[in-house]
C-alpha atoms as a PDB file:
ATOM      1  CA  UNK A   1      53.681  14.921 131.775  1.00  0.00           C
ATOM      2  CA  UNK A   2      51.081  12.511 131.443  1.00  0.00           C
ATOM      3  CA  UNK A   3      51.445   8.900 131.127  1.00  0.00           C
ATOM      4  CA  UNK A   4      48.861   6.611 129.437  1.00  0.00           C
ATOM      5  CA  UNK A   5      49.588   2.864 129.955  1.00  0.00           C
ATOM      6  CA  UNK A   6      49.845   0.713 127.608  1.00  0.00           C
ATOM      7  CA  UNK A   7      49.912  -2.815 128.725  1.00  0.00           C
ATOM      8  CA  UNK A   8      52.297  -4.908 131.402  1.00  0.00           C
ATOM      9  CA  UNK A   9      53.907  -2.298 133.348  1.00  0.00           C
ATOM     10  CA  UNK A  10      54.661  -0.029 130.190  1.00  0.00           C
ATOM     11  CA  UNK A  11      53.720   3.795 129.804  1.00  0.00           C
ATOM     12  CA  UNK A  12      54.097   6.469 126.938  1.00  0.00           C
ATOM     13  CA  UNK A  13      54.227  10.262 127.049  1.00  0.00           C
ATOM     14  CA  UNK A  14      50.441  11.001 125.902  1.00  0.00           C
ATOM     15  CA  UNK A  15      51.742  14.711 124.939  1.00  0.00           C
ATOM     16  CA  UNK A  16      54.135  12.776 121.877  1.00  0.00           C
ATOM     17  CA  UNK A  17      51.593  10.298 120.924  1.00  0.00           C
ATOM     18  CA  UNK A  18      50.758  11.141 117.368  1.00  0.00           C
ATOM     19  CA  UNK A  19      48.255   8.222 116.197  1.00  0.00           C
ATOM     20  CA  UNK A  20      47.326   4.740 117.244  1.00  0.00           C
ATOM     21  CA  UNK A  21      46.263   2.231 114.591  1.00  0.00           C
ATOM     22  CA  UNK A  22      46.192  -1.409 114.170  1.00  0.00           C
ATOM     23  CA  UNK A  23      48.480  -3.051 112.946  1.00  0.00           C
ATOM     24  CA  UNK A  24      46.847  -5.152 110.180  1.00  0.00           C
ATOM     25  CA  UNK A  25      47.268  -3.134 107.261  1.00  0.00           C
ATOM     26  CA  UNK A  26      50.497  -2.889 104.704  1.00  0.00           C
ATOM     27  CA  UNK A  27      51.164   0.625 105.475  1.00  0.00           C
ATOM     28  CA  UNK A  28      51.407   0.129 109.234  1.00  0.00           C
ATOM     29  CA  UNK A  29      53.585  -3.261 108.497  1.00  0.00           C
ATOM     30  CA  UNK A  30      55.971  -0.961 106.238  1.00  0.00           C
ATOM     31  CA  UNK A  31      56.134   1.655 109.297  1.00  0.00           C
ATOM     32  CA  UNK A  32      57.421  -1.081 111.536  1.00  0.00           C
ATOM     33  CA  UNK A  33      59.521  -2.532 109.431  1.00  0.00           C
ATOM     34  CA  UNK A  34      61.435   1.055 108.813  1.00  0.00           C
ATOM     35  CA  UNK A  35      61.032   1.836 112.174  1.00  0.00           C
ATOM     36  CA  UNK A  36      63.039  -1.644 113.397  1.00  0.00           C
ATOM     37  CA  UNK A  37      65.922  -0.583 110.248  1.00  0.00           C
ATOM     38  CA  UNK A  38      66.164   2.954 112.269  1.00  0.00           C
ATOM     39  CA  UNK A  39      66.337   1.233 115.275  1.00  0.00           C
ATOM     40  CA  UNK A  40      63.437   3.383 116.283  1.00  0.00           C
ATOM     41  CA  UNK A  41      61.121   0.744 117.164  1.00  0.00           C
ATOM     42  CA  UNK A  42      60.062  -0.038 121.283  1.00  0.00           C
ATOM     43  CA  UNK A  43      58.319  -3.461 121.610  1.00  0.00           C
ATOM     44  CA  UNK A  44      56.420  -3.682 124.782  1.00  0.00           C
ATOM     45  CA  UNK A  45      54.476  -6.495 123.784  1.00  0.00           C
ATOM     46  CA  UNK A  46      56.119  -8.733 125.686  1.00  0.00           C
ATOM     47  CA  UNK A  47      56.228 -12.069 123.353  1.00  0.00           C
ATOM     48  CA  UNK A  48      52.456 -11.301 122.683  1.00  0.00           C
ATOM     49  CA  UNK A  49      50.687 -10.577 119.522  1.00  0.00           C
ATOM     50  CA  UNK A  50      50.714  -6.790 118.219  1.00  0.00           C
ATOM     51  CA  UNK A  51      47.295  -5.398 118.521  1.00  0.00           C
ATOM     52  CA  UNK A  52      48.131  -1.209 118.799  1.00  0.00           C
ATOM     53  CA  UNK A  53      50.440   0.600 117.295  1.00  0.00           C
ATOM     54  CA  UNK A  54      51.426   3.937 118.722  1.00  0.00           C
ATOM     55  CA  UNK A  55      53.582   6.568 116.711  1.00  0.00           C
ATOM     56  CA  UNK A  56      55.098   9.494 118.534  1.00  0.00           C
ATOM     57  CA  UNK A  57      56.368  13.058 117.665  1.00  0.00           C
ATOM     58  CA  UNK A  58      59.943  11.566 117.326  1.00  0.00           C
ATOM     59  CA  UNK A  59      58.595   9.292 115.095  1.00  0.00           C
ATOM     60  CA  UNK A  60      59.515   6.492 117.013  1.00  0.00           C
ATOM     61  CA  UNK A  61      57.153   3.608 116.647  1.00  0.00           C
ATOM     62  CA  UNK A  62      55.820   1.755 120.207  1.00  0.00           C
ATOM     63  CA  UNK A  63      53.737  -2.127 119.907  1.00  0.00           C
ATOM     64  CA  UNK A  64      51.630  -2.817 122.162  1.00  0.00           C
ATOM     65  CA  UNK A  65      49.829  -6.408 123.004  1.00  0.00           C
ATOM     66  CA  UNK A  66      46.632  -3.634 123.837  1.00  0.00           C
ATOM     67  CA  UNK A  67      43.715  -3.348 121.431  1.00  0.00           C
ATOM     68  CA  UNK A  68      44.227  -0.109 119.738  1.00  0.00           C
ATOM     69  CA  UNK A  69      40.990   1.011 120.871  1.00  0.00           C
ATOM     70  CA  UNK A  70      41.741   0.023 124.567  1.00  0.00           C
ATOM     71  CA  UNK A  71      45.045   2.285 124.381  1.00  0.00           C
ATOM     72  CA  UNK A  72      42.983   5.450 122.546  1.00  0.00           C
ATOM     73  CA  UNK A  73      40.357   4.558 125.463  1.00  0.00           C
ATOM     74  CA  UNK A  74      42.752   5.056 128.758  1.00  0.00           C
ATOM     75  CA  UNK A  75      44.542   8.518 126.199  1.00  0.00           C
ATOM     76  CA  UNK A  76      41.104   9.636 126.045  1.00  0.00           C
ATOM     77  CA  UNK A  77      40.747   9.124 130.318  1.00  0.00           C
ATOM     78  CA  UNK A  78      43.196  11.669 130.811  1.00  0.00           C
END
């Protein structure tokens, strides 16, 4: 199992990660938001802005205070 990090001591599976996006647009907003009502949502931002979104196979729904494009970067490393 590989692990990619994601920011201040946190690490996701990089077999279940699905897509990572920003989290500007309404879409991704709505994802979050239905993902906090399922209580499938994992905030590892740590009290800092949300800059990646990463969605998994479960369809569980990690933030992270990473650029989206750093986090695809360290997914790509492995």
């Amino acid at each position: 199992m590989n692990l990619v990090n994601i920011g201040y001591g946190n690490a996701v599976s990089a077999d279940k990660v699905i897509a990572i996006v920003a989290p500007s647009s309404a879409p991704i907003k709505r994802i979050i938001q239905d993902a906090r009502d399922a209580n499938k949502l994992v905030d590892a931002t740590y009290g800092r802005k949300t800059r990646a979104v990463i969605i998994t196979e479960s369809n569980h729904v990690v933030l992270s205070a990473l650029q989206a494009e750093t986090v695809a970067n360290r997914l790509g490393d492995d």
